[in-house]
N, C-alpha and C. Protein backbone atom coordinates (compact mmCIF):
# COMPACT_ATOMS: atom_id res chain seq x y z
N UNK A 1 96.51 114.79 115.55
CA UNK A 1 95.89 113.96 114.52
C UNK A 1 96.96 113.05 113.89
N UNK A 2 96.85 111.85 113.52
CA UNK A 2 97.69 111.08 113.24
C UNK A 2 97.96 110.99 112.04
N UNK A 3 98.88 111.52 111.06
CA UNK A 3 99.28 111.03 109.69
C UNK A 3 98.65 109.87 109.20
N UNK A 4 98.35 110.06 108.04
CA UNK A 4 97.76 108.30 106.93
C UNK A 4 98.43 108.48 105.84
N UNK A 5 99.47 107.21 106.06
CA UNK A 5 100.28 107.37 104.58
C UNK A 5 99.16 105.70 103.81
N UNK A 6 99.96 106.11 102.36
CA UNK A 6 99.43 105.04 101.24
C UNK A 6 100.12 103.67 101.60
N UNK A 7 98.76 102.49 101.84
CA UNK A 7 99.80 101.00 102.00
C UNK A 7 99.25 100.28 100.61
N UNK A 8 100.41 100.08 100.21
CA UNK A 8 100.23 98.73 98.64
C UNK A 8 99.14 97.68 99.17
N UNK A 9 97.95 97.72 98.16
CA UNK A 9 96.80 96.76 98.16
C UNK A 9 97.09 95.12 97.35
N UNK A 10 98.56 94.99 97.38
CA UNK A 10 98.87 93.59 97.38
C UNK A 10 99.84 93.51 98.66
N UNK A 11 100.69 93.91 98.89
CA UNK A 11 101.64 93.49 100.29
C UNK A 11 100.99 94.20 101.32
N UNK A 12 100.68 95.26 100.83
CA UNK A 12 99.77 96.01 102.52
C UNK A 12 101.23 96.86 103.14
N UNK A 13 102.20 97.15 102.38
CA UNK A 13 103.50 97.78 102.86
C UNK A 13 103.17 99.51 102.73
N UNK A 14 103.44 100.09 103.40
CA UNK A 14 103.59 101.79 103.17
C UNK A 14 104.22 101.77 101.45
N UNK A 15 103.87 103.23 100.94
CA UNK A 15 104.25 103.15 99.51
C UNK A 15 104.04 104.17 98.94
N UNK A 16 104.73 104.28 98.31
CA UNK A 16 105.06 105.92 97.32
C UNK A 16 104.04 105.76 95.74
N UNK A 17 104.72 104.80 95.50
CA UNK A 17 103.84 104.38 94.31
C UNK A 17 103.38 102.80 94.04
N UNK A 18 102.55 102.78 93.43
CA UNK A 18 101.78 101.44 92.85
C UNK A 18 101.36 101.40 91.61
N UNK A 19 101.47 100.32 91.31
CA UNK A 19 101.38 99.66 89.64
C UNK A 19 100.66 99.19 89.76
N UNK A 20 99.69 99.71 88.03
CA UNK A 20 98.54 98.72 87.91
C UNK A 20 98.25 98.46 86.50
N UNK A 21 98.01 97.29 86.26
CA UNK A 21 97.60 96.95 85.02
C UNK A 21 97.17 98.23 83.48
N UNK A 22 97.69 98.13 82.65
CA UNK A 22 97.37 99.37 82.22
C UNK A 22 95.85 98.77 81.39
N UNK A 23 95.02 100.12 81.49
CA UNK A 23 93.36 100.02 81.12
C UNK A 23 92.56 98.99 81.81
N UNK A 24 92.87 98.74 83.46
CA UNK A 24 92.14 97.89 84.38
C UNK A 24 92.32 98.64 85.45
N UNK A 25 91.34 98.16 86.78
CA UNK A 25 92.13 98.24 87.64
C UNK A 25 92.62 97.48 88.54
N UNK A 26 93.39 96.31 88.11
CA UNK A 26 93.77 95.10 88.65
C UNK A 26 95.35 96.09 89.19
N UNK A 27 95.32 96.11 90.13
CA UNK A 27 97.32 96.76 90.80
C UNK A 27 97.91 95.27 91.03
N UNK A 28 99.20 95.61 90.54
CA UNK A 28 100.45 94.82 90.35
C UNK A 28 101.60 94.45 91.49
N UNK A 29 101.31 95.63 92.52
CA UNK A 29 102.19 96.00 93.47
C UNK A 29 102.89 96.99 93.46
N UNK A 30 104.00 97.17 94.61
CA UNK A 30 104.47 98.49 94.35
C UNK A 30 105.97 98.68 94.12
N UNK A 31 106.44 99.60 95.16
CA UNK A 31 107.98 99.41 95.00
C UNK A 31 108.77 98.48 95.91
N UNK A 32 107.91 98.02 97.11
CA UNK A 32 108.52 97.37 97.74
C UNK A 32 108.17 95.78 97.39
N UNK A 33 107.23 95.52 96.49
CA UNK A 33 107.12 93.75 96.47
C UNK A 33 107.11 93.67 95.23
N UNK A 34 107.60 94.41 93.88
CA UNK A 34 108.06 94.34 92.56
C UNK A 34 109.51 94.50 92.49
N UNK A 35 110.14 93.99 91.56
CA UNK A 35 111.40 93.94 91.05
C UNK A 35 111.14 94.84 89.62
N UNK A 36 111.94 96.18 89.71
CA UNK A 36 112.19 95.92 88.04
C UNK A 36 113.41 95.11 87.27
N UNK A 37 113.51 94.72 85.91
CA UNK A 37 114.09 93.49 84.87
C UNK A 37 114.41 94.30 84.13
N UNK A 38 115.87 94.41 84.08
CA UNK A 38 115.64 94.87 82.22
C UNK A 38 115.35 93.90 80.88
N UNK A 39 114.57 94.33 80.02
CA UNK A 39 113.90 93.60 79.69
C UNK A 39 115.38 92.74 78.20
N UNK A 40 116.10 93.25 78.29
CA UNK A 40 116.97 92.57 77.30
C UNK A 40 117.75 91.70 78.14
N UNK A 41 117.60 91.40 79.60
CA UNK A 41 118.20 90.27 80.01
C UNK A 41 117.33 89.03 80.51
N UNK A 42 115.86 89.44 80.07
CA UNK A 42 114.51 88.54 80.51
C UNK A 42 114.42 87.75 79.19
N UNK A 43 114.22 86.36 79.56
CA UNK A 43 114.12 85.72 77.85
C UNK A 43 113.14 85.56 77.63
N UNK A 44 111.92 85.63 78.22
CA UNK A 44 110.40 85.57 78.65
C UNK A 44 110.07 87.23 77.68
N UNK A 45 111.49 87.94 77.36
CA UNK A 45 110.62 89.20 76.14
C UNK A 45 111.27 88.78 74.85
N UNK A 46 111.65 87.50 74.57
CA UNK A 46 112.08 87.44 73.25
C UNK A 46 111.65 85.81 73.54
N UNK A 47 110.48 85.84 72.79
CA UNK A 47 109.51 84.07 72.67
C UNK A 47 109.96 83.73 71.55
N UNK A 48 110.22 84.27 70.37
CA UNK A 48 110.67 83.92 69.21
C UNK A 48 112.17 83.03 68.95
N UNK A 49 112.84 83.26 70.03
CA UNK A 49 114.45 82.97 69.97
C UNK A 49 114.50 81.39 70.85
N UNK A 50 113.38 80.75 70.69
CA UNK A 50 113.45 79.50 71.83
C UNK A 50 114.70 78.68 70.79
């Protein structure tokens, strides 16, 4: 019988985990077609400082 692993329903890649919108279920992607940012080097989390 052939193994079925999980493929990300935006890239379609094999995948451990997937992200999704929190209180939707719109998914974001996973680990292979997301980047994480830390967010104190993103200026897109501080709108106030233009």
């Amino acid at each position: 019988m052939k193994e079925v692993y999980p493929h990300c329903p935006v890239c379609g890649e094999e995948c451990e985990h997937v992200y999704r919108e929190s209180g939707t279920d719109t998914y974001l992607g996973c680990e292979n077609c997301l980047e994480e940012e830390d967010a104190w080097n993103c200026a897109a989390c501080f709108p106030d400082d233009e």
